[in-house]
C-alpha atoms as a PDB file:
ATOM      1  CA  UNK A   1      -7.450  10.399  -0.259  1.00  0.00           C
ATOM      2  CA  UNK A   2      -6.268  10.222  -3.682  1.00  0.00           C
ATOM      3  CA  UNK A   3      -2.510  10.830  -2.629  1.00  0.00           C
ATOM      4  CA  UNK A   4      -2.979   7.670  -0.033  1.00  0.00           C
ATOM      5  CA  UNK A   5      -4.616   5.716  -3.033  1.00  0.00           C
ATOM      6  CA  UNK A   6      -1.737   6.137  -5.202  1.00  0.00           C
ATOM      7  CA  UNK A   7       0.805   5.936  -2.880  1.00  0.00           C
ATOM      8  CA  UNK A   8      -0.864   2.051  -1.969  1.00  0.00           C
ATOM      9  CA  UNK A   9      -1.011   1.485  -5.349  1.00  0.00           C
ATOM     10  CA  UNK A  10       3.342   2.076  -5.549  1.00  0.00           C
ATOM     11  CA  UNK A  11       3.665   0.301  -2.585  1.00  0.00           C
ATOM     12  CA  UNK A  12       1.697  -2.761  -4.665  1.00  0.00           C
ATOM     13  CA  UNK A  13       3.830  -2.662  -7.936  1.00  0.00           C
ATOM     14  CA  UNK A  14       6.859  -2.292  -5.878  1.00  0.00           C
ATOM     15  CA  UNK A  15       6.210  -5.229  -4.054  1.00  0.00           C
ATOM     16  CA  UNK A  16       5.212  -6.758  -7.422  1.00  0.00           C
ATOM     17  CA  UNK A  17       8.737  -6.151  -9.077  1.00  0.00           C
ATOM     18  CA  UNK A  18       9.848  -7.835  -6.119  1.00  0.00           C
ATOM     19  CA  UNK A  19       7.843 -10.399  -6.748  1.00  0.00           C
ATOM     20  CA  UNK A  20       8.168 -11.019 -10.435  1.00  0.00           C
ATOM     21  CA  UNK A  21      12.335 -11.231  -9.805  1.00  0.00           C
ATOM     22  CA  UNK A  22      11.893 -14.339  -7.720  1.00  0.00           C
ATOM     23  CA  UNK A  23       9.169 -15.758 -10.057  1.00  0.00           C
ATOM     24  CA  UNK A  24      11.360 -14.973 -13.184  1.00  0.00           C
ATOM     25  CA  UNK A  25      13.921 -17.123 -11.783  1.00  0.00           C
ATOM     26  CA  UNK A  26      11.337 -19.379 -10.885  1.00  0.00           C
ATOM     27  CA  UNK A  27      10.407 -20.102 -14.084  1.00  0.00           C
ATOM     28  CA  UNK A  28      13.412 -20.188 -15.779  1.00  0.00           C
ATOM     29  CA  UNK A  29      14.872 -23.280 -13.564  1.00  0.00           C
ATOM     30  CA  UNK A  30      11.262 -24.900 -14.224  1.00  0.00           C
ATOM     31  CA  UNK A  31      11.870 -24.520 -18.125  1.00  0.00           C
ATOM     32  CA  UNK A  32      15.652 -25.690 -18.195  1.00  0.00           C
ATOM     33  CA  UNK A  33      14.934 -29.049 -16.076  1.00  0.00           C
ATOM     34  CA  UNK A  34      11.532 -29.849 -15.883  1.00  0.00           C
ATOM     35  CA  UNK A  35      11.536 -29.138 -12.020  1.00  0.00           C
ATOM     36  CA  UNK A  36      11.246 -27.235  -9.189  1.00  0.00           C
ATOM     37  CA  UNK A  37      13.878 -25.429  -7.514  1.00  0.00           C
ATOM     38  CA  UNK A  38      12.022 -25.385  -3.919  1.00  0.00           C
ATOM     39  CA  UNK A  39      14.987 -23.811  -2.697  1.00  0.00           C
ATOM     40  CA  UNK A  40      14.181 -20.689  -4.429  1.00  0.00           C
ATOM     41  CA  UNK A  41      13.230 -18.353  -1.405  1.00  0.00           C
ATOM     42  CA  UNK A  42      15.448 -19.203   0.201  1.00  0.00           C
ATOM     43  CA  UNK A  43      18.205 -17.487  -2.022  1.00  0.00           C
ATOM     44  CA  UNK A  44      15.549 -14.451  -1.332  1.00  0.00           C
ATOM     45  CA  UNK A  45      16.541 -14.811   2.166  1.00  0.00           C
ATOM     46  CA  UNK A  46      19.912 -15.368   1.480  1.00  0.00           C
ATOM     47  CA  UNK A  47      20.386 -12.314  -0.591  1.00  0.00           C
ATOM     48  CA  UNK A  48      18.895 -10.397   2.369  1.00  0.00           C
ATOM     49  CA  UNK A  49      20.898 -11.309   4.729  1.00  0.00           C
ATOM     50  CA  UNK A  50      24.080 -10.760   2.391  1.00  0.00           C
ATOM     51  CA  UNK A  51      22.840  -7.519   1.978  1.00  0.00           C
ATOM     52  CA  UNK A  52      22.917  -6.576   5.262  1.00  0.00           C
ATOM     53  CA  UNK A  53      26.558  -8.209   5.608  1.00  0.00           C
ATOM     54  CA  UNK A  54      28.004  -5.809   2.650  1.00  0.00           C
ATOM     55  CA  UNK A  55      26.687  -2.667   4.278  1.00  0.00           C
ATOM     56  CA  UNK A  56      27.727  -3.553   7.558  1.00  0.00           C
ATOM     57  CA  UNK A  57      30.939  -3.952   6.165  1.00  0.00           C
ATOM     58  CA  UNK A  58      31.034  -0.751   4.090  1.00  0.00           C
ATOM     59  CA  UNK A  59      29.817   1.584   7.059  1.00  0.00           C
ATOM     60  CA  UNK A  60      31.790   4.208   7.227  1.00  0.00           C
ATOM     61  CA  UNK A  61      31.716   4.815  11.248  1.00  0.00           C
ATOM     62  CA  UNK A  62      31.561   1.919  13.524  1.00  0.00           C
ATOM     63  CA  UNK A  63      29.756   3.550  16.485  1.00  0.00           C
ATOM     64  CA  UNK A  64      27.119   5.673  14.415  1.00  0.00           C
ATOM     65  CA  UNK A  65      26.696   3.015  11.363  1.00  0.00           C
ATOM     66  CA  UNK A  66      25.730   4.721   7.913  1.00  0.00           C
ATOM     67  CA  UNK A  67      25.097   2.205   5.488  1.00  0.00           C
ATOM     68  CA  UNK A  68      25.881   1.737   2.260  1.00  0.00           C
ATOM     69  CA  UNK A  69      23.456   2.582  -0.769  1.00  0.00           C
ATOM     70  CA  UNK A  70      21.842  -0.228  -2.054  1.00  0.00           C
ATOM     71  CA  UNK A  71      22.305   0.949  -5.732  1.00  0.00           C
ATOM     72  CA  UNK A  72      25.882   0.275  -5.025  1.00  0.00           C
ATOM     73  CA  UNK A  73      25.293  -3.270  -3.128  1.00  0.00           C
ATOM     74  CA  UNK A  74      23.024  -4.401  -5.904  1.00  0.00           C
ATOM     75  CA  UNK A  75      25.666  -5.567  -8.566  1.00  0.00           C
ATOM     76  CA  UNK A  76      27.617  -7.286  -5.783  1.00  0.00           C
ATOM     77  CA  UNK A  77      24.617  -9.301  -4.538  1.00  0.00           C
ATOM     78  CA  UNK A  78      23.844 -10.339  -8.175  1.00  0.00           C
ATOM     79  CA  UNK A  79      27.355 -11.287  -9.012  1.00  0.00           C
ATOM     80  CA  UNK A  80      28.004 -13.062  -5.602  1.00  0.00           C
ATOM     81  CA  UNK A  81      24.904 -15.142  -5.732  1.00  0.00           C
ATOM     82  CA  UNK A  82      25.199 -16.364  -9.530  1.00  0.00           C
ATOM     83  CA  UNK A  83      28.327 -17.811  -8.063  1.00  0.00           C
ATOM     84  CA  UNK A  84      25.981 -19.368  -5.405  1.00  0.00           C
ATOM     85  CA  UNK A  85      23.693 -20.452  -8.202  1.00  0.00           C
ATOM     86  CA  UNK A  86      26.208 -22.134 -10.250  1.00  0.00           C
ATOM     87  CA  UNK A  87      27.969 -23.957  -7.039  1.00  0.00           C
ATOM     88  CA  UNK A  88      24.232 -24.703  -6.301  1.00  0.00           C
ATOM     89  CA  UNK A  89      23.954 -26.445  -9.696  1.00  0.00           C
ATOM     90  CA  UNK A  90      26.530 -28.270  -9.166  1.00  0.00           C
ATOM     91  CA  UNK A  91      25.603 -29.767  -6.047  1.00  0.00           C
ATOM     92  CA  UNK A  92      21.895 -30.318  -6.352  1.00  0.00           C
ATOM     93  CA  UNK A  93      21.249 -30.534  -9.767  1.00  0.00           C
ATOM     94  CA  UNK A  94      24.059 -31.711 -11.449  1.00  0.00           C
ATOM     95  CA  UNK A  95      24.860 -35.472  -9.629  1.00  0.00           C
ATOM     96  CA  UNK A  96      21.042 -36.063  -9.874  1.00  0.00           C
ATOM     97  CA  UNK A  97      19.860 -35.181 -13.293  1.00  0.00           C
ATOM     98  CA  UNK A  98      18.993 -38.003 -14.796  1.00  0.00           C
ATOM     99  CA  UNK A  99      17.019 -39.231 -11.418  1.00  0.00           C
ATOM    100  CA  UNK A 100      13.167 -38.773 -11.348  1.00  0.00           C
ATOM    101  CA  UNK A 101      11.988 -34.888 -10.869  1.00  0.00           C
ATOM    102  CA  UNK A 102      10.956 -36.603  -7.615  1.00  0.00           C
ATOM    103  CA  UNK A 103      14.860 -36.619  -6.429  1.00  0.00           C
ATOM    104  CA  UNK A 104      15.920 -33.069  -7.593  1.00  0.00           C
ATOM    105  CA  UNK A 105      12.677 -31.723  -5.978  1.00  0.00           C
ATOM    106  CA  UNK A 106      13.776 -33.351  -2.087  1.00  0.00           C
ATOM    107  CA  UNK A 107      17.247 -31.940  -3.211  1.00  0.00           C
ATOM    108  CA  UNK A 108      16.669 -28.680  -3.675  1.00  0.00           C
ATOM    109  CA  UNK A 109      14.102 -28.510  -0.382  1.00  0.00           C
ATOM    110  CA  UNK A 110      17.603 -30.143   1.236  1.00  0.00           C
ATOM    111  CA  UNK A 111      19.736 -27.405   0.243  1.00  0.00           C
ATOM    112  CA  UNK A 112      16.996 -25.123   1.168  1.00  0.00           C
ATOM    113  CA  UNK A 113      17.072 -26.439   4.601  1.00  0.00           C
ATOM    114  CA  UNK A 114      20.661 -26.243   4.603  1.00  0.00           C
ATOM    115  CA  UNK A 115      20.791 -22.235   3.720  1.00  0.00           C
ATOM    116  CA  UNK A 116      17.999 -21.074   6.172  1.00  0.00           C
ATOM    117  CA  UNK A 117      19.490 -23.182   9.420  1.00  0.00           C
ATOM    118  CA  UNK A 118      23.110 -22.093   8.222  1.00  0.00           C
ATOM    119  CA  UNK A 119      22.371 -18.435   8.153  1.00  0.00           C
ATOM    120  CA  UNK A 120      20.355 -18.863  11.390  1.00  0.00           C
ATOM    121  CA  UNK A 121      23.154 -20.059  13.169  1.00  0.00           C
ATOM    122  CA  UNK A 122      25.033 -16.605  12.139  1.00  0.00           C
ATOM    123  CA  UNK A 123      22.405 -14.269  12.581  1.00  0.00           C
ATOM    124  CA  UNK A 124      20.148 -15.867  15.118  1.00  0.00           C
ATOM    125  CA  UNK A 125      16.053 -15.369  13.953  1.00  0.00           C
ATOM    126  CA  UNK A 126      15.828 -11.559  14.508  1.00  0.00           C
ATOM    127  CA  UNK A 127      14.792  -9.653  12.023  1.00  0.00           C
ATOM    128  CA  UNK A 128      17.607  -7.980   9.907  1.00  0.00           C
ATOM    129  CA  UNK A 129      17.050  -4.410   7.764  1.00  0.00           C
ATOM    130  CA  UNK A 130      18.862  -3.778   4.867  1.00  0.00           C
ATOM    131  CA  UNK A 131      19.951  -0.192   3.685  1.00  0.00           C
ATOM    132  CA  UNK A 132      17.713   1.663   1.084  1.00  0.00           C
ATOM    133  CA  UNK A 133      18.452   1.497  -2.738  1.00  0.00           C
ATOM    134  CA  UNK A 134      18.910   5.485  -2.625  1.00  0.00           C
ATOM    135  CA  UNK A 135      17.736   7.205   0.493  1.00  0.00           C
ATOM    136  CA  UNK A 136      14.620   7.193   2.347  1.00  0.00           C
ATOM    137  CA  UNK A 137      11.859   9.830   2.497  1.00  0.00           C
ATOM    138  CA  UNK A 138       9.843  11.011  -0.057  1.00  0.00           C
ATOM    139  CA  UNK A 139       9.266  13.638  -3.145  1.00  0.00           C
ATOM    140  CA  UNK A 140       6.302  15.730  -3.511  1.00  0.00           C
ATOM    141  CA  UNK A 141       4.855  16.842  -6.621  1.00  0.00           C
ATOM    142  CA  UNK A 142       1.948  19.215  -6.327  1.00  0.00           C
ATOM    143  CA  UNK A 143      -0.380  17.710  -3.328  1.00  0.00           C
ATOM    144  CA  UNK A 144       1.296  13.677  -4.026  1.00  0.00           C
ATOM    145  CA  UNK A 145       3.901  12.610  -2.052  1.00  0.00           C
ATOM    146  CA  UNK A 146       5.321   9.223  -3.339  1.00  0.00           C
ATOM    147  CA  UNK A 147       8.417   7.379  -1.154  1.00  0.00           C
ATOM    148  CA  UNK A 148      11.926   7.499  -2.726  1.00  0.00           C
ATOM    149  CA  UNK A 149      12.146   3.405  -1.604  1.00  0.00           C
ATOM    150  CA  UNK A 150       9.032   2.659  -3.812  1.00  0.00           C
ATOM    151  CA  UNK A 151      10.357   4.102  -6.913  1.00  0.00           C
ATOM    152  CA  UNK A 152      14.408   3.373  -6.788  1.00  0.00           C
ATOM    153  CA  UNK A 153      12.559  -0.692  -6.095  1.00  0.00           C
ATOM    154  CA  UNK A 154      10.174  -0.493  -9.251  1.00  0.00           C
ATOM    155  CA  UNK A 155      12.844   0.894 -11.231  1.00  0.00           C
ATOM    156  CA  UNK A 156      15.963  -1.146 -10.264  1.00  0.00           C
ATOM    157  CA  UNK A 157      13.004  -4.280 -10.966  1.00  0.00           C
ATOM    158  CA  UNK A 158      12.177  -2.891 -14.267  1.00  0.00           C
ATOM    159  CA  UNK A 159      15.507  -2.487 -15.026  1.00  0.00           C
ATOM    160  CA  UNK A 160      16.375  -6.335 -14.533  1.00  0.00           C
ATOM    161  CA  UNK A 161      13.365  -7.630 -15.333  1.00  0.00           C
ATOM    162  CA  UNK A 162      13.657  -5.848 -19.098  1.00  0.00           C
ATOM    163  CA  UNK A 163      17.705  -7.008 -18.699  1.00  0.00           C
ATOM    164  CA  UNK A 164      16.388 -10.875 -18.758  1.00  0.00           C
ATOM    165  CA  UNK A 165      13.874 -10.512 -21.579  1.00  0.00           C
ATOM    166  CA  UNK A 166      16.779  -8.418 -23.622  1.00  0.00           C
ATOM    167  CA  UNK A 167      19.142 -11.694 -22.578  1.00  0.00           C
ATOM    168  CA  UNK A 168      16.310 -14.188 -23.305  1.00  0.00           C
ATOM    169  CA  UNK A 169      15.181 -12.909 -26.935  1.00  0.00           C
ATOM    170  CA  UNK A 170      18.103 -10.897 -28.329  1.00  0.00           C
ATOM    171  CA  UNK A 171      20.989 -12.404 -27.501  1.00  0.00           C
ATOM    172  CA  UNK A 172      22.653 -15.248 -28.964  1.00  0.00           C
ATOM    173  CA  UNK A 173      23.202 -16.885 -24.621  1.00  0.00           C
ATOM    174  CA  UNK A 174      19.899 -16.118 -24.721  1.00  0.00           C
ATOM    175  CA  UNK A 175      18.722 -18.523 -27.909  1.00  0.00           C
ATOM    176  CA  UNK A 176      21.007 -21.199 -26.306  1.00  0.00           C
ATOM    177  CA  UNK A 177      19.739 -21.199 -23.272  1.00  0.00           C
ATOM    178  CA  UNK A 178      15.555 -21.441 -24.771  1.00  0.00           C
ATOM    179  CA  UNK A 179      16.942 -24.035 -26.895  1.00  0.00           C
ATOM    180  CA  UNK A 180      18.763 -26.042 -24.513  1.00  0.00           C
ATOM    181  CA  UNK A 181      15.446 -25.696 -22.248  1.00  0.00           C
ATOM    182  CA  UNK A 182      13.146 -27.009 -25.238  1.00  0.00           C
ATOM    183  CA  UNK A 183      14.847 -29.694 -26.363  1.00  0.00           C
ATOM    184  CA  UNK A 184      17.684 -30.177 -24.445  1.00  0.00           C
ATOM    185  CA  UNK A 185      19.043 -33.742 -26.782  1.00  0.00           C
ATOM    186  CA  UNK A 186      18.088 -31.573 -29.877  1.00  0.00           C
ATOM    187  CA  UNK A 187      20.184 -28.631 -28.738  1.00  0.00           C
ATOM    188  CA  UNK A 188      23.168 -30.567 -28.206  1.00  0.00           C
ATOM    189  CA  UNK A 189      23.283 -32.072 -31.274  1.00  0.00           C
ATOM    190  CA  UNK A 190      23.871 -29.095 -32.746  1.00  0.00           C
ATOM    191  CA  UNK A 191      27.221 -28.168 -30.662  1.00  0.00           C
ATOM    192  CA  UNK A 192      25.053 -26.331 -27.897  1.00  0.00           C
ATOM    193  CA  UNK A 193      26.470 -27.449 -24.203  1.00  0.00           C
ATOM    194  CA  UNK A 194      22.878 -28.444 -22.429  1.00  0.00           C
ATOM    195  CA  UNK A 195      24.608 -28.658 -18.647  1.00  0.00           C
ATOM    196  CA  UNK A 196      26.768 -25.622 -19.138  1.00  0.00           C
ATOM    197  CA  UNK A 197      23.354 -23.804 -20.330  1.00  0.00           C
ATOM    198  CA  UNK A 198      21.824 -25.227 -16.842  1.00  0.00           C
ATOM    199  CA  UNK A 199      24.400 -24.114 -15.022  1.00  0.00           C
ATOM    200  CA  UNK A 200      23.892 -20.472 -16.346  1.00  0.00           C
ATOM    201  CA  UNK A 201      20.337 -20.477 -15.686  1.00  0.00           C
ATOM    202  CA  UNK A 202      20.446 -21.372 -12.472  1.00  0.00           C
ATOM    203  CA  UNK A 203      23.496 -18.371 -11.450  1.00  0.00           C
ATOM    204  CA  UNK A 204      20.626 -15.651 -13.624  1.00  0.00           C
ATOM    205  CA  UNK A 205      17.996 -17.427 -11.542  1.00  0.00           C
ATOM    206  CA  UNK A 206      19.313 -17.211  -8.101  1.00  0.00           C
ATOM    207  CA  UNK A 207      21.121 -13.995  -9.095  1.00  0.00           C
ATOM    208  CA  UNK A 208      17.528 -12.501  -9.429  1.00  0.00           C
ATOM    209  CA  UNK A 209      16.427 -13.989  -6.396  1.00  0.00           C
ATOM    210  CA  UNK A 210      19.336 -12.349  -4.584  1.00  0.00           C
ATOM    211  CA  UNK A 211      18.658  -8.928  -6.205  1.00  0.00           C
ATOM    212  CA  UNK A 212      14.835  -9.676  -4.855  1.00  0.00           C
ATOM    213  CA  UNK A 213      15.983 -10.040  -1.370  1.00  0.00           C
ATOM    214  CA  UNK A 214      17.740  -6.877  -1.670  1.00  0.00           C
ATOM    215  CA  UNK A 215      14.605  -5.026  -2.963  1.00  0.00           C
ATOM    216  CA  UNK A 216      12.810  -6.341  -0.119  1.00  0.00           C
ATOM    217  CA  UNK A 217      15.317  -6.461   2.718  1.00  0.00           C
ATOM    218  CA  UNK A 218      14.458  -2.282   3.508  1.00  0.00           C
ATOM    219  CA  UNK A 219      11.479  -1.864   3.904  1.00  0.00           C
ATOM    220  CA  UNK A 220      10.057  -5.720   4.657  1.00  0.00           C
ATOM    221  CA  UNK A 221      13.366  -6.626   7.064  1.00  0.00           C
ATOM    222  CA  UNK A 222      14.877 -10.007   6.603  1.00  0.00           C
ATOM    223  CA  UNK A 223      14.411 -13.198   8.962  1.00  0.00           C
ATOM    224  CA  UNK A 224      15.217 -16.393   8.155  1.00  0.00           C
ATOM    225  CA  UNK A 225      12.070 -18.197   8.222  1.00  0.00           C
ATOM    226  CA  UNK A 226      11.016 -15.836   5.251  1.00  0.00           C
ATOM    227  CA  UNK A 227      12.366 -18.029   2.253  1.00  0.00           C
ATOM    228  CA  UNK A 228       8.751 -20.692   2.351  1.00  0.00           C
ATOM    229  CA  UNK A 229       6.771 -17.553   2.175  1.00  0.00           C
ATOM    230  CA  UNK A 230       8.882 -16.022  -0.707  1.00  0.00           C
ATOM    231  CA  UNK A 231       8.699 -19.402  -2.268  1.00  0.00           C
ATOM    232  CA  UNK A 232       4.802 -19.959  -1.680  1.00  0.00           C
ATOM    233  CA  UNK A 233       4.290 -16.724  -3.518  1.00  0.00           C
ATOM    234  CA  UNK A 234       6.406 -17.268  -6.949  1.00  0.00           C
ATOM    235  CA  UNK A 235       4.395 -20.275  -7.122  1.00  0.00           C
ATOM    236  CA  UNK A 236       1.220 -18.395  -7.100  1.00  0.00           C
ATOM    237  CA  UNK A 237       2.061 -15.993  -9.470  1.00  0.00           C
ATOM    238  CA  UNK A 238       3.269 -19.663 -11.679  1.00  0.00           C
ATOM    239  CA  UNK A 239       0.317 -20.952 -11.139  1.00  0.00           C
ATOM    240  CA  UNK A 240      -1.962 -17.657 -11.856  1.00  0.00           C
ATOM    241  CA  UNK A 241       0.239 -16.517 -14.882  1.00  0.00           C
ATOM    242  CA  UNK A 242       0.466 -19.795 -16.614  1.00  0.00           C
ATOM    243  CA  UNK A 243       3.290 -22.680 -15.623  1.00  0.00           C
ATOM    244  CA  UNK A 244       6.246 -22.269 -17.892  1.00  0.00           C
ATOM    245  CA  UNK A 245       5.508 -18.550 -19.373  1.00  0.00           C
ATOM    246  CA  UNK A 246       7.827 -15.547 -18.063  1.00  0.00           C
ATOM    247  CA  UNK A 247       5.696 -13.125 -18.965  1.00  0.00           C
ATOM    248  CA  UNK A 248       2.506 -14.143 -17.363  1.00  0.00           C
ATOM    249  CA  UNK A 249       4.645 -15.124 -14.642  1.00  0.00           C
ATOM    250  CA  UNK A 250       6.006 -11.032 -14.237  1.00  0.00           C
ATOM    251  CA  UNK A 251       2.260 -10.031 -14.576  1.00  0.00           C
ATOM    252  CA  UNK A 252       1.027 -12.593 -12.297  1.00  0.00           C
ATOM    253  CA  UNK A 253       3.654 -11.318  -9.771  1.00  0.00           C
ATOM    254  CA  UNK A 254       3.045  -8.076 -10.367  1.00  0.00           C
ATOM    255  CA  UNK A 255      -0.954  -8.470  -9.592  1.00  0.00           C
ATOM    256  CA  UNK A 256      -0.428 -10.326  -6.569  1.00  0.00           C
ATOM    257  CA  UNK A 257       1.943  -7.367  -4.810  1.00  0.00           C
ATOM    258  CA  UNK A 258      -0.813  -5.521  -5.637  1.00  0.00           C
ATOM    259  CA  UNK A 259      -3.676  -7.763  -4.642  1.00  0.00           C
ATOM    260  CA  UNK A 260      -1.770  -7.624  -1.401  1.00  0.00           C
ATOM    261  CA  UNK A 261      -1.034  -4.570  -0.316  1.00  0.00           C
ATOM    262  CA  UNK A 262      -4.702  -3.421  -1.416  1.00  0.00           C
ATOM    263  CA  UNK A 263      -6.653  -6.123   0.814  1.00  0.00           C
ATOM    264  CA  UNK A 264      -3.985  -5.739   3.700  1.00  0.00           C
ATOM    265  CA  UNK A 265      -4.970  -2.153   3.763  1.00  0.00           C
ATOM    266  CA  UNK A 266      -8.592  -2.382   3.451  1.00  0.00           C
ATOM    267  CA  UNK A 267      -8.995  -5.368   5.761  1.00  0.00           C
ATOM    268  CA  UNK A 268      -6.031  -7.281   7.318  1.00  0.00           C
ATOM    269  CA  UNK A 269      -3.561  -8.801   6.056  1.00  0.00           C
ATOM    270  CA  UNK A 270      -4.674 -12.341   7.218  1.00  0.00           C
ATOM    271  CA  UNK A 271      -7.581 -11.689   4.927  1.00  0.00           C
ATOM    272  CA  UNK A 272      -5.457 -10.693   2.020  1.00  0.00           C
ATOM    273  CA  UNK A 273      -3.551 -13.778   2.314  1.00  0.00           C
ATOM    274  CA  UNK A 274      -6.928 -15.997   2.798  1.00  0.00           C
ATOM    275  CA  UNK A 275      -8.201 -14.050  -0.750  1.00  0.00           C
ATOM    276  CA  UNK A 276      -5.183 -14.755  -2.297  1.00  0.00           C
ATOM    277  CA  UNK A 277      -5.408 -17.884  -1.647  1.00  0.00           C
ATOM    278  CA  UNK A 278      -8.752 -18.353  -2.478  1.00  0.00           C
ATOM    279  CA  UNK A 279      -8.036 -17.569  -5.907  1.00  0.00           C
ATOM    280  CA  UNK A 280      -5.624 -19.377  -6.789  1.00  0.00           C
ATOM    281  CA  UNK A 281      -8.440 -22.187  -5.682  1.00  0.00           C
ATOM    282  CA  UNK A 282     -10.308 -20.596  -8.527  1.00  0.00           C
ATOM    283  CA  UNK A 283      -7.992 -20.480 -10.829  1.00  0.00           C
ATOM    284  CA  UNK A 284      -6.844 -24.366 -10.367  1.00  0.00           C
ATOM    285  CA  UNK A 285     -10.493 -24.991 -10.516  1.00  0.00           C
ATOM    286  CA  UNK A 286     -11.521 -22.923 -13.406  1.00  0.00           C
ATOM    287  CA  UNK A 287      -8.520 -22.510 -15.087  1.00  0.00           C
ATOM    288  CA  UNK A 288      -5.773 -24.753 -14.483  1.00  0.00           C
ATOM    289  CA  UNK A 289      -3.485 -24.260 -17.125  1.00  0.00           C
ATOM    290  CA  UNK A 290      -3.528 -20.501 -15.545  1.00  0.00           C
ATOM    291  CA  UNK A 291      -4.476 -17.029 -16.497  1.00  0.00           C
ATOM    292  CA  UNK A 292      -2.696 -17.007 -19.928  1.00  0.00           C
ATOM    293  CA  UNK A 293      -2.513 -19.803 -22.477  1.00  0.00           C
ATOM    294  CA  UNK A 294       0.601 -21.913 -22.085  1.00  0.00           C
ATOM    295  CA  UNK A 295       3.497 -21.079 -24.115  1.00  0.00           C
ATOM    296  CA  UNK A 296       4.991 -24.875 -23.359  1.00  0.00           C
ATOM    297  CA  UNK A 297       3.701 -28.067 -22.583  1.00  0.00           C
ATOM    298  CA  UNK A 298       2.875 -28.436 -18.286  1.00  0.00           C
ATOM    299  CA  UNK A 299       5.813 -29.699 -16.425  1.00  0.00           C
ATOM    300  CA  UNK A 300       5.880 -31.399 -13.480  1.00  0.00           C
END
């Protein structure tokens, strides 16, 4: 019983980490324009999918397919979809930034639409797995068995998710990019280059979002319709961990994988996603500002 607890409790942070990579990106697109970036699971999807291209083209035997690690996909999925990020900045951000939020938010849902119903055209709406980050199967230590999957996916999260606070707070891209997100007019009048620093965020953004849809492509397959759900759930964790923070955002994540996976394994999974939902309801009504205090003023 206690090797089935912990093992649903791995399964919860993994999904977490998963989780907290598309709500880190989330959040950083909120910060740097003041809006929404509704398109943001679908990048999730899209990163799926290209996962599944890259090891299908890496097999190494086309009648028996073995596919590649995902260790060794992972830095081509992050590279290959900050390009997508910064073309994506280009095209819905850029031409319409000084429009209302109202405009950048039907742009991004546009693109959005454009991704999911170009990639279904390719792939068609079955269900699409991805290769493992290491190797599947498990380790046992003592009388706990705990899958290889679970661990390579909370580590490879950590990993990035420490890699983005290390960019964020100790580097001098880093600075720029807070400042530029602040007080954009402020940041540029002292020689910092606001749309250039949009431009990055949106490439780290949607490169996390990519890695996410790697994590997740394994062991959660990848369809097309699964960028609103991806989407619905980084702006739970915004909501729950406090609209603007990145840190309440990764914990907010992280407690929602785990909120999850519990309640789907006690009950159902329909009820899990009814209790979820629930509180958030709670939250909104109790505490709107979210579970942590807000590190910057609400945005829209």
């Amino acid at each position: 019983m206690l090797d089935i607890s912990l093992q649903i409790i791995l399964n919860g942070i993994s999904l977490g980490c998963a989780y907290a990579l598309i709500t880190l990106g989330f959040v950083l697109v909120i910060n740097a324009i003041g809006a929404v970036n509704f398109a943001q699971g679908d990048f999730v999807m899209a990163g799926g999918f290209l996962t599944v291209v890259l090891a299908e083209f890496m097999v190494a035997d086309n009648f028996n397919p073995i596919r590649a690690s995902g260790l060794i996909i992972l830095p081509l999925v992050l590279i290959s979809m900050a390009c997508f990020g910064f073309l994506f900045s280009l095209i819905a951000y850029k031409p319409l930034k000084n429009r209302p939020p109202v405009t950048v938010f039907i742009s991004t849902i546009a693109m959005g639409l454009i991704i999911q119903h170009s990639i279904n055209a390719g792939f068609g709406p079955e269900p699409q797995i991805g290769p493992a980050l290491i190797s599947s199967g498990t380790i046992t230590i003592g009388t706990l068995t705990i899958s290889k999957q679970q661990i390579s996916i909370i580590l490879s999260a950590s990993f990035l998710i420490l890699c983005v606070g290390f960019l964020m707070n100790k580097t001098q891209l880093g600075r720029k990019l807070r400042a530029a997100s602040q007080d954009s007019e402020m940041a540029e009048s002292i020689g910092i280059n606001g749309p250039q620093c949009i431009s990055i965020t949106f490439s780290l953004a949607i490169a996390l979002a990519g890695a996410a849809g790697l994590l997740l492509s394994n062991q959660f397959f990848v369809t097309t319709s699964d960028g609103g759900l991806y989407m619905l759930k980084a702006y739970i964790a915004v909501t729950l961990g406090g609209w603007g923070r990145l840190d309440g955002a990764v914990i907010a994540a992280l407690a929602v994988g785990l909120f999850e996976v519990i309640m789907a394994t006690l009950v159902s999974y329909v009820v899990a996603e009814a209790l979820l939902f629930a509180a958030l309801l709670l939250v909104l009504l109790f505490r709107p500002s979210g579970l942590f205090a807000e590190a910057i003023q609400r945005r829209t």
